[in-house]
PDB file of N, CA and C in Angstrom:
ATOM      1  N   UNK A   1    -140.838 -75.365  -8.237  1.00  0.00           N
ATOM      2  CA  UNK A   1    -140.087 -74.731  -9.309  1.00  0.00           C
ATOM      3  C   UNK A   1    -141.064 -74.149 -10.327  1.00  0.00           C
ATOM      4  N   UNK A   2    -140.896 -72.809 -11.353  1.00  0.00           N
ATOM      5  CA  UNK A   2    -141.675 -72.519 -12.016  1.00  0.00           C
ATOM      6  C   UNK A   2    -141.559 -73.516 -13.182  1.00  0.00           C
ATOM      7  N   UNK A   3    -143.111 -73.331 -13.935  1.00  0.00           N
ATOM      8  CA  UNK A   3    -143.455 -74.134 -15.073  1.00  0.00           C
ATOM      9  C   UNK A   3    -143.051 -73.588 -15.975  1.00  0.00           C
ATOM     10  N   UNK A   4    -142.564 -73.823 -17.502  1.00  0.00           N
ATOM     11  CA  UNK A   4    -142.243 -73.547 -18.850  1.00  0.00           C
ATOM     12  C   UNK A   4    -142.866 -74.006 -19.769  1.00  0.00           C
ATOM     13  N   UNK A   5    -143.655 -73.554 -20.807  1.00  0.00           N
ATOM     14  CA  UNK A   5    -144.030 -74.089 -21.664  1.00  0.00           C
ATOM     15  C   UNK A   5    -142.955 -73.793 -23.121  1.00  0.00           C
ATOM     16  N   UNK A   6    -142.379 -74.569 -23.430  1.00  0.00           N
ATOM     17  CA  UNK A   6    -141.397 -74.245 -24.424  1.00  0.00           C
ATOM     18  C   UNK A   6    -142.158 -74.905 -25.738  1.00  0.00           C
ATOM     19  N   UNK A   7    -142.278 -74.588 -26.760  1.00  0.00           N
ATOM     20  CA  UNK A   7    -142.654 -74.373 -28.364  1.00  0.00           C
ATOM     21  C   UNK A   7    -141.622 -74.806 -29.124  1.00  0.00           C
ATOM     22  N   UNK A   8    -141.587 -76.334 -29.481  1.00  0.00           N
ATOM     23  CA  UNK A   8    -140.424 -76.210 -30.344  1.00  0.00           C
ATOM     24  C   UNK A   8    -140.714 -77.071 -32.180  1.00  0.00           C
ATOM     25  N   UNK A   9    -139.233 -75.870 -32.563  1.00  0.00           N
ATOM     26  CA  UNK A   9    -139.972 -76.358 -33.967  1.00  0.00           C
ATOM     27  C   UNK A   9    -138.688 -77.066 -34.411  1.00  0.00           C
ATOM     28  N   UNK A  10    -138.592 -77.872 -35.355  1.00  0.00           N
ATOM     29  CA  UNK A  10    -137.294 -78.191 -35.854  1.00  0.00           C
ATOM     30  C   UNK A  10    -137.174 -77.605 -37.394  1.00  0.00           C
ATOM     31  N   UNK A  11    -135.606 -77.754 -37.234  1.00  0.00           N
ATOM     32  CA  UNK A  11    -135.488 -77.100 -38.774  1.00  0.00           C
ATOM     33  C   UNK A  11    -135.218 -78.213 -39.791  1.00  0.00           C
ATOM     34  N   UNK A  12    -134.692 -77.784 -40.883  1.00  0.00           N
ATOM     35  CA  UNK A  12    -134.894 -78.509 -42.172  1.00  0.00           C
ATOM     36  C   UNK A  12    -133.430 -80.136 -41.416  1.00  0.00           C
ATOM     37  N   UNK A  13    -132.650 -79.431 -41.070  1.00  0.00           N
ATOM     38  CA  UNK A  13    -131.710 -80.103 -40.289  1.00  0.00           C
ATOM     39  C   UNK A  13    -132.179 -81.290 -39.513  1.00  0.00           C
ATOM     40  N   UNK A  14    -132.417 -80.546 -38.460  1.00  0.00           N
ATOM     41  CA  UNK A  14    -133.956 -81.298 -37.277  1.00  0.00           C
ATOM     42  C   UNK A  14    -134.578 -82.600 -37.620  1.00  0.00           C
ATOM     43  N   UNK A  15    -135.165 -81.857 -38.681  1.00  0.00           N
ATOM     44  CA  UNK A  15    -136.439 -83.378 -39.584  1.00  0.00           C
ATOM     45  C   UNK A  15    -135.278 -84.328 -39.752  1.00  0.00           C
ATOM     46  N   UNK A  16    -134.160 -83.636 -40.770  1.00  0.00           N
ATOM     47  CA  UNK A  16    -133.774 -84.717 -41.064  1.00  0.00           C
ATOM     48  C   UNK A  16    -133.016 -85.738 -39.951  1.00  0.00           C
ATOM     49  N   UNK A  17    -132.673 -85.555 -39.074  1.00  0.00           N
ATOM     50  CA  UNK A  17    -132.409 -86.043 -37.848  1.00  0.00           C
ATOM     51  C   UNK A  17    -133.256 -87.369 -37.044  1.00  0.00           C
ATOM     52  N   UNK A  18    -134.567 -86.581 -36.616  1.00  0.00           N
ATOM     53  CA  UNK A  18    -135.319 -87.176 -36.634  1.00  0.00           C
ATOM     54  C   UNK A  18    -136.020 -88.159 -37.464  1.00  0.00           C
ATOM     55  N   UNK A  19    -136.327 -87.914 -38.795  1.00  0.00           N
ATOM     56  CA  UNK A  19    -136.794 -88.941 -39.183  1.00  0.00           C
ATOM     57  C   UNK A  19    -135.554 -90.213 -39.876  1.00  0.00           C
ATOM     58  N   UNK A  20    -134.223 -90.083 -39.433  1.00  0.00           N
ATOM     59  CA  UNK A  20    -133.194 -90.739 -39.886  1.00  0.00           C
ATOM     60  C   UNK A  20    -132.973 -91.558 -38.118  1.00  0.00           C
ATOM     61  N   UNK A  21    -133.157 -90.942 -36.931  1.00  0.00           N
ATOM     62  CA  UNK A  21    -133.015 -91.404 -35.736  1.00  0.00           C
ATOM     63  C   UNK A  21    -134.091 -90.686 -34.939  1.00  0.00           C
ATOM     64  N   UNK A  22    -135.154 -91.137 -34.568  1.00  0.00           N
ATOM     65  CA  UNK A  22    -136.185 -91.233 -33.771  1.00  0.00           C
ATOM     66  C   UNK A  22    -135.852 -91.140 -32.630  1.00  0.00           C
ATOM     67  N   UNK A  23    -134.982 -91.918 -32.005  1.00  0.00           N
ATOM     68  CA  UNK A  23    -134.411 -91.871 -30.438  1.00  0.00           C
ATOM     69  C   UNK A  23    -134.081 -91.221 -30.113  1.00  0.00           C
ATOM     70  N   UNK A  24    -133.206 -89.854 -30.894  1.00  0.00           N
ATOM     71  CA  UNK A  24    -132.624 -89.159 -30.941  1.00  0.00           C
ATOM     72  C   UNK A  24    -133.590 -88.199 -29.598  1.00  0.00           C
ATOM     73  N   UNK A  25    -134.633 -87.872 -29.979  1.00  0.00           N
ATOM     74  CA  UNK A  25    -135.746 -87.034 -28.995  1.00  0.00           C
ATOM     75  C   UNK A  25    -135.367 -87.296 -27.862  1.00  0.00           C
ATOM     76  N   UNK A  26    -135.341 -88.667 -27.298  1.00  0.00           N
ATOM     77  CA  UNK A  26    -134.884 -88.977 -25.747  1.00  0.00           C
ATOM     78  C   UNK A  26    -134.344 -88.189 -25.263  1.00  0.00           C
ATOM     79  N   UNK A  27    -133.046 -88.711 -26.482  1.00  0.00           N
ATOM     80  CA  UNK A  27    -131.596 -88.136 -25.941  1.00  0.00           C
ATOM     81  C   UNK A  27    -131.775 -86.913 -25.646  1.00  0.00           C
ATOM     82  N   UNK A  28    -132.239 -85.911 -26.453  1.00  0.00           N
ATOM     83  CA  UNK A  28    -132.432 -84.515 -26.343  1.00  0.00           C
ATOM     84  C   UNK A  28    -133.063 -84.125 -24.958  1.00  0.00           C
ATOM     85  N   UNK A  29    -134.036 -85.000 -24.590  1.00  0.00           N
ATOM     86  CA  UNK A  29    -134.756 -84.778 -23.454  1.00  0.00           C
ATOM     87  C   UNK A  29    -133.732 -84.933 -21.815  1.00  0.00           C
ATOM     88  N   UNK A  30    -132.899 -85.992 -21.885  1.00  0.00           N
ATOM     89  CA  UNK A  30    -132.085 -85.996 -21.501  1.00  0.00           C
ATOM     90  C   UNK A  30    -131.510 -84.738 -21.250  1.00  0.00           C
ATOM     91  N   UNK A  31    -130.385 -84.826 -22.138  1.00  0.00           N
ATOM     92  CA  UNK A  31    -129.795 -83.001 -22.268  1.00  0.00           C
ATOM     93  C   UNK A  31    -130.383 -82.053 -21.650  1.00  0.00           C
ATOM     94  N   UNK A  32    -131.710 -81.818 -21.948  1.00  0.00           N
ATOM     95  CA  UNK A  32    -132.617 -81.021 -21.059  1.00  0.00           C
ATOM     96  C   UNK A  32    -132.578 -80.713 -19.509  1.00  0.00           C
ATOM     97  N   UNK A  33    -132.395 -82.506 -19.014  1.00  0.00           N
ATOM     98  CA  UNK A  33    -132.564 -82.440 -17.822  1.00  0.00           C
ATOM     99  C   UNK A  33    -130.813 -82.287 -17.052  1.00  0.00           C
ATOM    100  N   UNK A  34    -130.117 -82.803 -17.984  1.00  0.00           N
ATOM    101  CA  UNK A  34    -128.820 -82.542 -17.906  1.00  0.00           C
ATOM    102  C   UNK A  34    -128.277 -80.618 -17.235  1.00  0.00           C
ATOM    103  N   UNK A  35    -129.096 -80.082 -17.690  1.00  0.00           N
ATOM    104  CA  UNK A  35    -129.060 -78.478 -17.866  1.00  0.00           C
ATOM    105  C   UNK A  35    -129.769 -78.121 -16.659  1.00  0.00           C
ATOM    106  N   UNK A  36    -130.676 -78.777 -15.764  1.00  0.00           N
ATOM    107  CA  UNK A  36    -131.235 -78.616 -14.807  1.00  0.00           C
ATOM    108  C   UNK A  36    -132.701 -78.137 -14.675  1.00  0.00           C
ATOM    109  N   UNK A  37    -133.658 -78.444 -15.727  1.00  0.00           N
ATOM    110  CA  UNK A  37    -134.972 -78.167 -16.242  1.00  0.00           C
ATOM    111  C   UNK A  37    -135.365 -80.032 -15.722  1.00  0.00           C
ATOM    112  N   UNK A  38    -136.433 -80.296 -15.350  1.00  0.00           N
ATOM    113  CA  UNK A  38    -136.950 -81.180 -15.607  1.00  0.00           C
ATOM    114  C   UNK A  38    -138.695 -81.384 -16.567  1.00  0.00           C
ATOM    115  N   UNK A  39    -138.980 -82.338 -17.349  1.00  0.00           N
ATOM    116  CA  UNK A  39    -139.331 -82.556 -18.399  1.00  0.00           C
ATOM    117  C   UNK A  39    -141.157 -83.076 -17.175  1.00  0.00           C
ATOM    118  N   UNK A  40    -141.592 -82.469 -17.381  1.00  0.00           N
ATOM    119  CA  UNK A  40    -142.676 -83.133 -16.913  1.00  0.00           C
ATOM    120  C   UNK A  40    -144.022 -83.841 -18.051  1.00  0.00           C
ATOM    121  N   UNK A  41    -144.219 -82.952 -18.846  1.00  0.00           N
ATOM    122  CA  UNK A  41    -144.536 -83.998 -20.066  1.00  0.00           C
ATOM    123  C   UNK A  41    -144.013 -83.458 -21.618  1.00  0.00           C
ATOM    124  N   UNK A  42    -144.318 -83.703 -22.674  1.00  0.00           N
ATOM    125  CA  UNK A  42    -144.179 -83.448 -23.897  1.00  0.00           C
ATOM    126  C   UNK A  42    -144.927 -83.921 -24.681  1.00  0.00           C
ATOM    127  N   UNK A  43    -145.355 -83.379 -25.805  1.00  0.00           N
ATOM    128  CA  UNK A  43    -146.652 -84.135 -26.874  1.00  0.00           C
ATOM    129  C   UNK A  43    -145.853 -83.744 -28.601  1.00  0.00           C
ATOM    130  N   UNK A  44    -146.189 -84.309 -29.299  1.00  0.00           N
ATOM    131  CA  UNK A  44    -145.337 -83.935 -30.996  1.00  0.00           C
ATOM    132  C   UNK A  44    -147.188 -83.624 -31.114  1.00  0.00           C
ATOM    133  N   UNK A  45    -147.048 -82.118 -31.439  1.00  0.00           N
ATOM    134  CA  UNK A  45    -147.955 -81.535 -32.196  1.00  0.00           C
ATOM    135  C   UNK A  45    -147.909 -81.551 -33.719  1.00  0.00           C
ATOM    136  N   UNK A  46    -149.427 -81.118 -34.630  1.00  0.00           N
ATOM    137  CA  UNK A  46    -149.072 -80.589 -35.573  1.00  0.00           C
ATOM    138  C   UNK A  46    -149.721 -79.339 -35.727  1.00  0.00           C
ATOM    139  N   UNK A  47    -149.297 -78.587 -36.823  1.00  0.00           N
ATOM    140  CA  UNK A  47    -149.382 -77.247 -36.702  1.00  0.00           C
ATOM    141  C   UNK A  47    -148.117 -76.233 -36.775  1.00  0.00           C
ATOM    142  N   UNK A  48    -148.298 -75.206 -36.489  1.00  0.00           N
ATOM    143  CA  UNK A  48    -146.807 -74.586 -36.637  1.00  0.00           C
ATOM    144  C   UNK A  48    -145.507 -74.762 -35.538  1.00  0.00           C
ATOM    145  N   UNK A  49    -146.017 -75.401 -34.778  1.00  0.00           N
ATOM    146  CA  UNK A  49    -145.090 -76.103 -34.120  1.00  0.00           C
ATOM    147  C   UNK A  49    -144.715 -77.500 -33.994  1.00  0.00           C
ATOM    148  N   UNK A  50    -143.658 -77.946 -33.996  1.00  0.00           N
ATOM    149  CA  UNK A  50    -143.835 -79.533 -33.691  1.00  0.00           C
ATOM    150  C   UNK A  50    -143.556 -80.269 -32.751  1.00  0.00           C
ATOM    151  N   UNK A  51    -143.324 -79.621 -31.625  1.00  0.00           N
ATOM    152  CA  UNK A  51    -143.669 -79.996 -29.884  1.00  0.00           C
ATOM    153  C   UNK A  51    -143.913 -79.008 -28.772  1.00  0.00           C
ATOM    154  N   UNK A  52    -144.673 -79.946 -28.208  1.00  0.00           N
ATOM    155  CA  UNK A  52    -145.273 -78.953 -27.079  1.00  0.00           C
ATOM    156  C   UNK A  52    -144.524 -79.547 -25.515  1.00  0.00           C
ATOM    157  N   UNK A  53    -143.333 -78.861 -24.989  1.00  0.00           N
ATOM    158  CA  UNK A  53    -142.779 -79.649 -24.174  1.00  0.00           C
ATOM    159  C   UNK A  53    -143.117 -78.765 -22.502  1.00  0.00           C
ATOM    160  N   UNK A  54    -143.546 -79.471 -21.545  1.00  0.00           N
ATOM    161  CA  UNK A  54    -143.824 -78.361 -20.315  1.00  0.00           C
ATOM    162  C   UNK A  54    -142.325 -79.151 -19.326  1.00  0.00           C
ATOM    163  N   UNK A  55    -141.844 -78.269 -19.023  1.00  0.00           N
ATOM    164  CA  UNK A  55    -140.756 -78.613 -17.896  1.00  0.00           C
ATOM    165  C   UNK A  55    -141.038 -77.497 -16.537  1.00  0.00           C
ATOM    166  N   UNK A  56    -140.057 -77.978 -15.518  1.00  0.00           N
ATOM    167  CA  UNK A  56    -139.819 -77.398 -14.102  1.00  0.00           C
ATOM    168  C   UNK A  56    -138.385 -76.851 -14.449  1.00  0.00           C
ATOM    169  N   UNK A  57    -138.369 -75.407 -14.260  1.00  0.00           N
ATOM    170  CA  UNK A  57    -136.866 -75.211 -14.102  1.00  0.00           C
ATOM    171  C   UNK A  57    -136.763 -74.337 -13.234  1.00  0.00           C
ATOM    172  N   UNK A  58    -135.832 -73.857 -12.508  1.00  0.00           N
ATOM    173  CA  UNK A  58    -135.354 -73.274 -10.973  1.00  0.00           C
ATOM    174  C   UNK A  58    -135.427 -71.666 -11.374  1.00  0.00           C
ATOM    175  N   UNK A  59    -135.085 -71.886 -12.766  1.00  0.00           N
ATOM    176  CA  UNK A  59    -135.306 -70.068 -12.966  1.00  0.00           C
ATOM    177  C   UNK A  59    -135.305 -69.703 -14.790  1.00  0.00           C
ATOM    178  N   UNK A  60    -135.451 -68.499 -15.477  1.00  0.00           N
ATOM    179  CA  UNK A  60    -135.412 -68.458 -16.336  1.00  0.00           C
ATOM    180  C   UNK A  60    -134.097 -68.397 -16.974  1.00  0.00           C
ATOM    181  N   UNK A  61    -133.479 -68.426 -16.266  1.00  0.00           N
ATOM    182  CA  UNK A  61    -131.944 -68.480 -16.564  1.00  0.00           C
ATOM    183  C   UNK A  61    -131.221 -69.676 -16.980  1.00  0.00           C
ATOM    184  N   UNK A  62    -131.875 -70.545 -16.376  1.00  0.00           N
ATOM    185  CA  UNK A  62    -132.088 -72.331 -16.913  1.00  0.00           C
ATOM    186  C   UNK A  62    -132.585 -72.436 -18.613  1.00  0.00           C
ATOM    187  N   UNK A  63    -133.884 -71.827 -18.338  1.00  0.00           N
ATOM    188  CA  UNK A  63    -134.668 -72.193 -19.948  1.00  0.00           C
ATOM    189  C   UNK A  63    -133.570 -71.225 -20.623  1.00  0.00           C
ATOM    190  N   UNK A  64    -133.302 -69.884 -20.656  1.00  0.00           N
ATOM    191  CA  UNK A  64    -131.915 -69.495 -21.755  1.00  0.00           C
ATOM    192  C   UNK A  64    -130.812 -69.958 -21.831  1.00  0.00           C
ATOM    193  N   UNK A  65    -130.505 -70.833 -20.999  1.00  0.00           N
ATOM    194  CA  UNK A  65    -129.909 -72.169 -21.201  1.00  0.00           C
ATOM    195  C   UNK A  65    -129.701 -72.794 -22.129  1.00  0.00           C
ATOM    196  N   UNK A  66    -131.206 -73.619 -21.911  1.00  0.00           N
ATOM    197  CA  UNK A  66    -131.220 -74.737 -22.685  1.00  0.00           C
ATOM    198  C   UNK A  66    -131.857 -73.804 -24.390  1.00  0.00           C
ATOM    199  N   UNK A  67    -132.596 -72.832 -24.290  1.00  0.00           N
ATOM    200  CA  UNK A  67    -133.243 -72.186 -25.232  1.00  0.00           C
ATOM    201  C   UNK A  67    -131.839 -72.161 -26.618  1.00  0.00           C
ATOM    202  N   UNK A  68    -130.758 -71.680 -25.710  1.00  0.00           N
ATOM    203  CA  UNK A  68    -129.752 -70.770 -26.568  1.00  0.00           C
ATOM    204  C   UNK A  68    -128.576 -72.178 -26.680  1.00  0.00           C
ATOM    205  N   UNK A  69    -128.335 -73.036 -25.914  1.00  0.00           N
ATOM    206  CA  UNK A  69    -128.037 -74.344 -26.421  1.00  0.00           C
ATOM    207  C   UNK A  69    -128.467 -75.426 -27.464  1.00  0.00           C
ATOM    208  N   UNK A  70    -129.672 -75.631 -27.726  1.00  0.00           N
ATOM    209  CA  UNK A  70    -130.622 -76.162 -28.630  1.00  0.00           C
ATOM    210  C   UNK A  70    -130.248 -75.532 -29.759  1.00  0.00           C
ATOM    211  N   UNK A  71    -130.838 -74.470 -29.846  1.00  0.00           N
ATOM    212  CA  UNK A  71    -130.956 -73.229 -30.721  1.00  0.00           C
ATOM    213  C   UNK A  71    -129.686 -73.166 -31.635  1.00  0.00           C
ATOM    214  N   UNK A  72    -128.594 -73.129 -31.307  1.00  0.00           N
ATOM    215  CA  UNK A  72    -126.985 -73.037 -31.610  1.00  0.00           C
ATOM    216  C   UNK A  72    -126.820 -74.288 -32.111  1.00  0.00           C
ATOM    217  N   UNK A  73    -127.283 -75.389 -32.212  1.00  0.00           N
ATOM    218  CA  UNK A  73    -127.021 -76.102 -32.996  1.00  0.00           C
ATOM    219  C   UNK A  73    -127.656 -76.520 -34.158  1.00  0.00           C
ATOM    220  N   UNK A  74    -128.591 -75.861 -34.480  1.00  0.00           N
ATOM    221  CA  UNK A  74    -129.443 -75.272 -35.602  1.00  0.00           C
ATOM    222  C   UNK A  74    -130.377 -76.659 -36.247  1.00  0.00           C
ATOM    223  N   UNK A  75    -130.514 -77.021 -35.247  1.00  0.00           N
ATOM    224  CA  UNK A  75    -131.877 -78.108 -35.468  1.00  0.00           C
ATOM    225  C   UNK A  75    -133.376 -77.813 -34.797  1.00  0.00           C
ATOM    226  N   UNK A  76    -133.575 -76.631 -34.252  1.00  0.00           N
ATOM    227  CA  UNK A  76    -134.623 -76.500 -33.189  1.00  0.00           C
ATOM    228  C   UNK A  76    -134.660 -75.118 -33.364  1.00  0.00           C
ATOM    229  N   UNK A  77    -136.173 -74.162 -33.275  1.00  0.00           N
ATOM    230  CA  UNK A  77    -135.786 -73.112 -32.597  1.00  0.00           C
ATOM    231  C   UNK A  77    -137.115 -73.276 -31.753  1.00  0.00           C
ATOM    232  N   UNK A  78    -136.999 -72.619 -30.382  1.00  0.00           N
ATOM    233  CA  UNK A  78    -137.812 -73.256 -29.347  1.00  0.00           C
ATOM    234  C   UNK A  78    -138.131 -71.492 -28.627  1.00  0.00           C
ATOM    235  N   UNK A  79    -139.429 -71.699 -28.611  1.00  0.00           N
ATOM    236  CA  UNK A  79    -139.997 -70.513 -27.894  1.00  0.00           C
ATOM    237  C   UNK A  79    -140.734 -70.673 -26.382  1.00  0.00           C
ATOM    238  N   UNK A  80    -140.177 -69.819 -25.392  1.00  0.00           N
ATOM    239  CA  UNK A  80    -140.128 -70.450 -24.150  1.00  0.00           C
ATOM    240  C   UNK A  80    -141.046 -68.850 -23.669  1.00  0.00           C
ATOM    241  N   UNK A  81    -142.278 -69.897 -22.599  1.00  0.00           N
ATOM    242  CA  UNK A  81    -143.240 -68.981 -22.072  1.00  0.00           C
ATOM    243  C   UNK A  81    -143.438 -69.339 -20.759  1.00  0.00           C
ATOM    244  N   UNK A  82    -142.924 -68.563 -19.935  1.00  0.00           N
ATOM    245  CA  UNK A  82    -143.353 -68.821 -18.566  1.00  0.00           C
ATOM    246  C   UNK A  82    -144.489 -68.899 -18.224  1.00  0.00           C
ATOM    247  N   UNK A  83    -144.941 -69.513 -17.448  1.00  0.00           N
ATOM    248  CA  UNK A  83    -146.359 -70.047 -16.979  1.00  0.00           C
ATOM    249  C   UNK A  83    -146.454 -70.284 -15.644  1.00  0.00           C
ATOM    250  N   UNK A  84    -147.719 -69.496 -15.570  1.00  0.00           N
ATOM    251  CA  UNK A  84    -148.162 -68.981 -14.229  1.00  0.00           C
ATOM    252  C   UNK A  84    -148.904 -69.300 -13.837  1.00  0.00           C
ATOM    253  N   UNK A  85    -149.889 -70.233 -12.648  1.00  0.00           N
ATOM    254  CA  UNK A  85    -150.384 -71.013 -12.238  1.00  0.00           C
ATOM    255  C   UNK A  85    -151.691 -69.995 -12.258  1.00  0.00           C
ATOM    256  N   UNK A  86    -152.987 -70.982 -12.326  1.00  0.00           N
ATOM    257  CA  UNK A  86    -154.065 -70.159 -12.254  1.00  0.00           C
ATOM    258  C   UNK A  86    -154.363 -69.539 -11.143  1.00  0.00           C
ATOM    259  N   UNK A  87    -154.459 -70.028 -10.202  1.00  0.00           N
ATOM    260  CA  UNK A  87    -154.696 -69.973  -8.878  1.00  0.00           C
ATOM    261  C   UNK A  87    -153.651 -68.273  -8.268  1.00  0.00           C
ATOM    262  N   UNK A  88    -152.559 -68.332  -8.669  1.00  0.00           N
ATOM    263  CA  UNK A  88    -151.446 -67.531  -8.254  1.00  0.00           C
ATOM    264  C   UNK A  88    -151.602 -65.771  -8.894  1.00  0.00           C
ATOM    265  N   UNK A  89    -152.183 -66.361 -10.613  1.00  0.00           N
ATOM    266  CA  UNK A  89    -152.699 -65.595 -11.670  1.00  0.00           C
ATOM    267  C   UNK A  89    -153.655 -64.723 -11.100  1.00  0.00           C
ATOM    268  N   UNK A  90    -154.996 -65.065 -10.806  1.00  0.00           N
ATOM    269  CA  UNK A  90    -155.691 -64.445  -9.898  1.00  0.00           C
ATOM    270  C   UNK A  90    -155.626 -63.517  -8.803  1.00  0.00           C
ATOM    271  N   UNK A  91    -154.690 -64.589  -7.575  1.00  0.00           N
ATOM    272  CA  UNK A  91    -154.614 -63.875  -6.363  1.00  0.00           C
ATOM    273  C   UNK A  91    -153.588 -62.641  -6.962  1.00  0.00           C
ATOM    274  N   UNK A  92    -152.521 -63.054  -8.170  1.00  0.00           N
ATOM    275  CA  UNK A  92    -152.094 -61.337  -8.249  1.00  0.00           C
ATOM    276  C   UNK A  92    -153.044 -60.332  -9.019  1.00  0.00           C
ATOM    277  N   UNK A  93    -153.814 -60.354  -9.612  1.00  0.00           N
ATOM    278  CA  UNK A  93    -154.865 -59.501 -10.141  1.00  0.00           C
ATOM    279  C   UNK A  93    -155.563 -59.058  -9.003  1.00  0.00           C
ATOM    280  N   UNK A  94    -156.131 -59.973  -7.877  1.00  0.00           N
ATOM    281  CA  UNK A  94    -156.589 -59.019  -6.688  1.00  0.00           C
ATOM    282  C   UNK A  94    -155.590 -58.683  -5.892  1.00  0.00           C
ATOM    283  N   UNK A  95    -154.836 -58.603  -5.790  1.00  0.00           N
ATOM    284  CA  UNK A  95    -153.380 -57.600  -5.185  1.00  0.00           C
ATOM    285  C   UNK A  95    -153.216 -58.318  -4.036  1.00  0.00           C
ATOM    286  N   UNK A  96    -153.585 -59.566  -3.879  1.00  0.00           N
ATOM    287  CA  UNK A  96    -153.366 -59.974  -2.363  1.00  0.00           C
ATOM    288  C   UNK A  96    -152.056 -61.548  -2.507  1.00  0.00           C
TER     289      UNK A  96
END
């Protein structure tokens, strides 16, 4: 399945969420996989983002999914970058 690197930030909402229920993240992760993405790792960055989550999903039609689900409930806005294996990256630059 292709890789995703999704960027997510929370909003003023979000924080407060989180830092009122912590567990809450699981759950979310859950949901995720609920939608048909699976979660292969995640890290809480700092910086202008505040997670760095990589999943497997079957197509990009999955991540606008979950992108525009998240998103709509106005705790998250999450920026989703397909990711392309190095190896694959290459062989399409030499056309083979």
């Amino acid at each position: 399945m292709p890789v995703h690197i999704l960027l997510s930030r929370l909003t003023h909402e979000g924080r407060k969420t989180v830092k009122e229920r912590p567990e809450r993240i699981r759950e979310v992760n859950r949901e995720v996989e609920q939608l048909g993405a699976k979660i292969l790792s995640q890290y809480a960055v700092l910086g202008l983002y505040d997670f760095v989550t990589i999943v497997d999903a079957p197509s990009n039609d999955v991540i606008a999914r979950v992108s525009v689900e998240f998103g709509a409930r106005g705790t998250v806005e999450i920026m989703s970058l397909p990711a392309i294996p190095l190896d694959q990256f290459i062989k399409g630059l030499q056309g083979r």
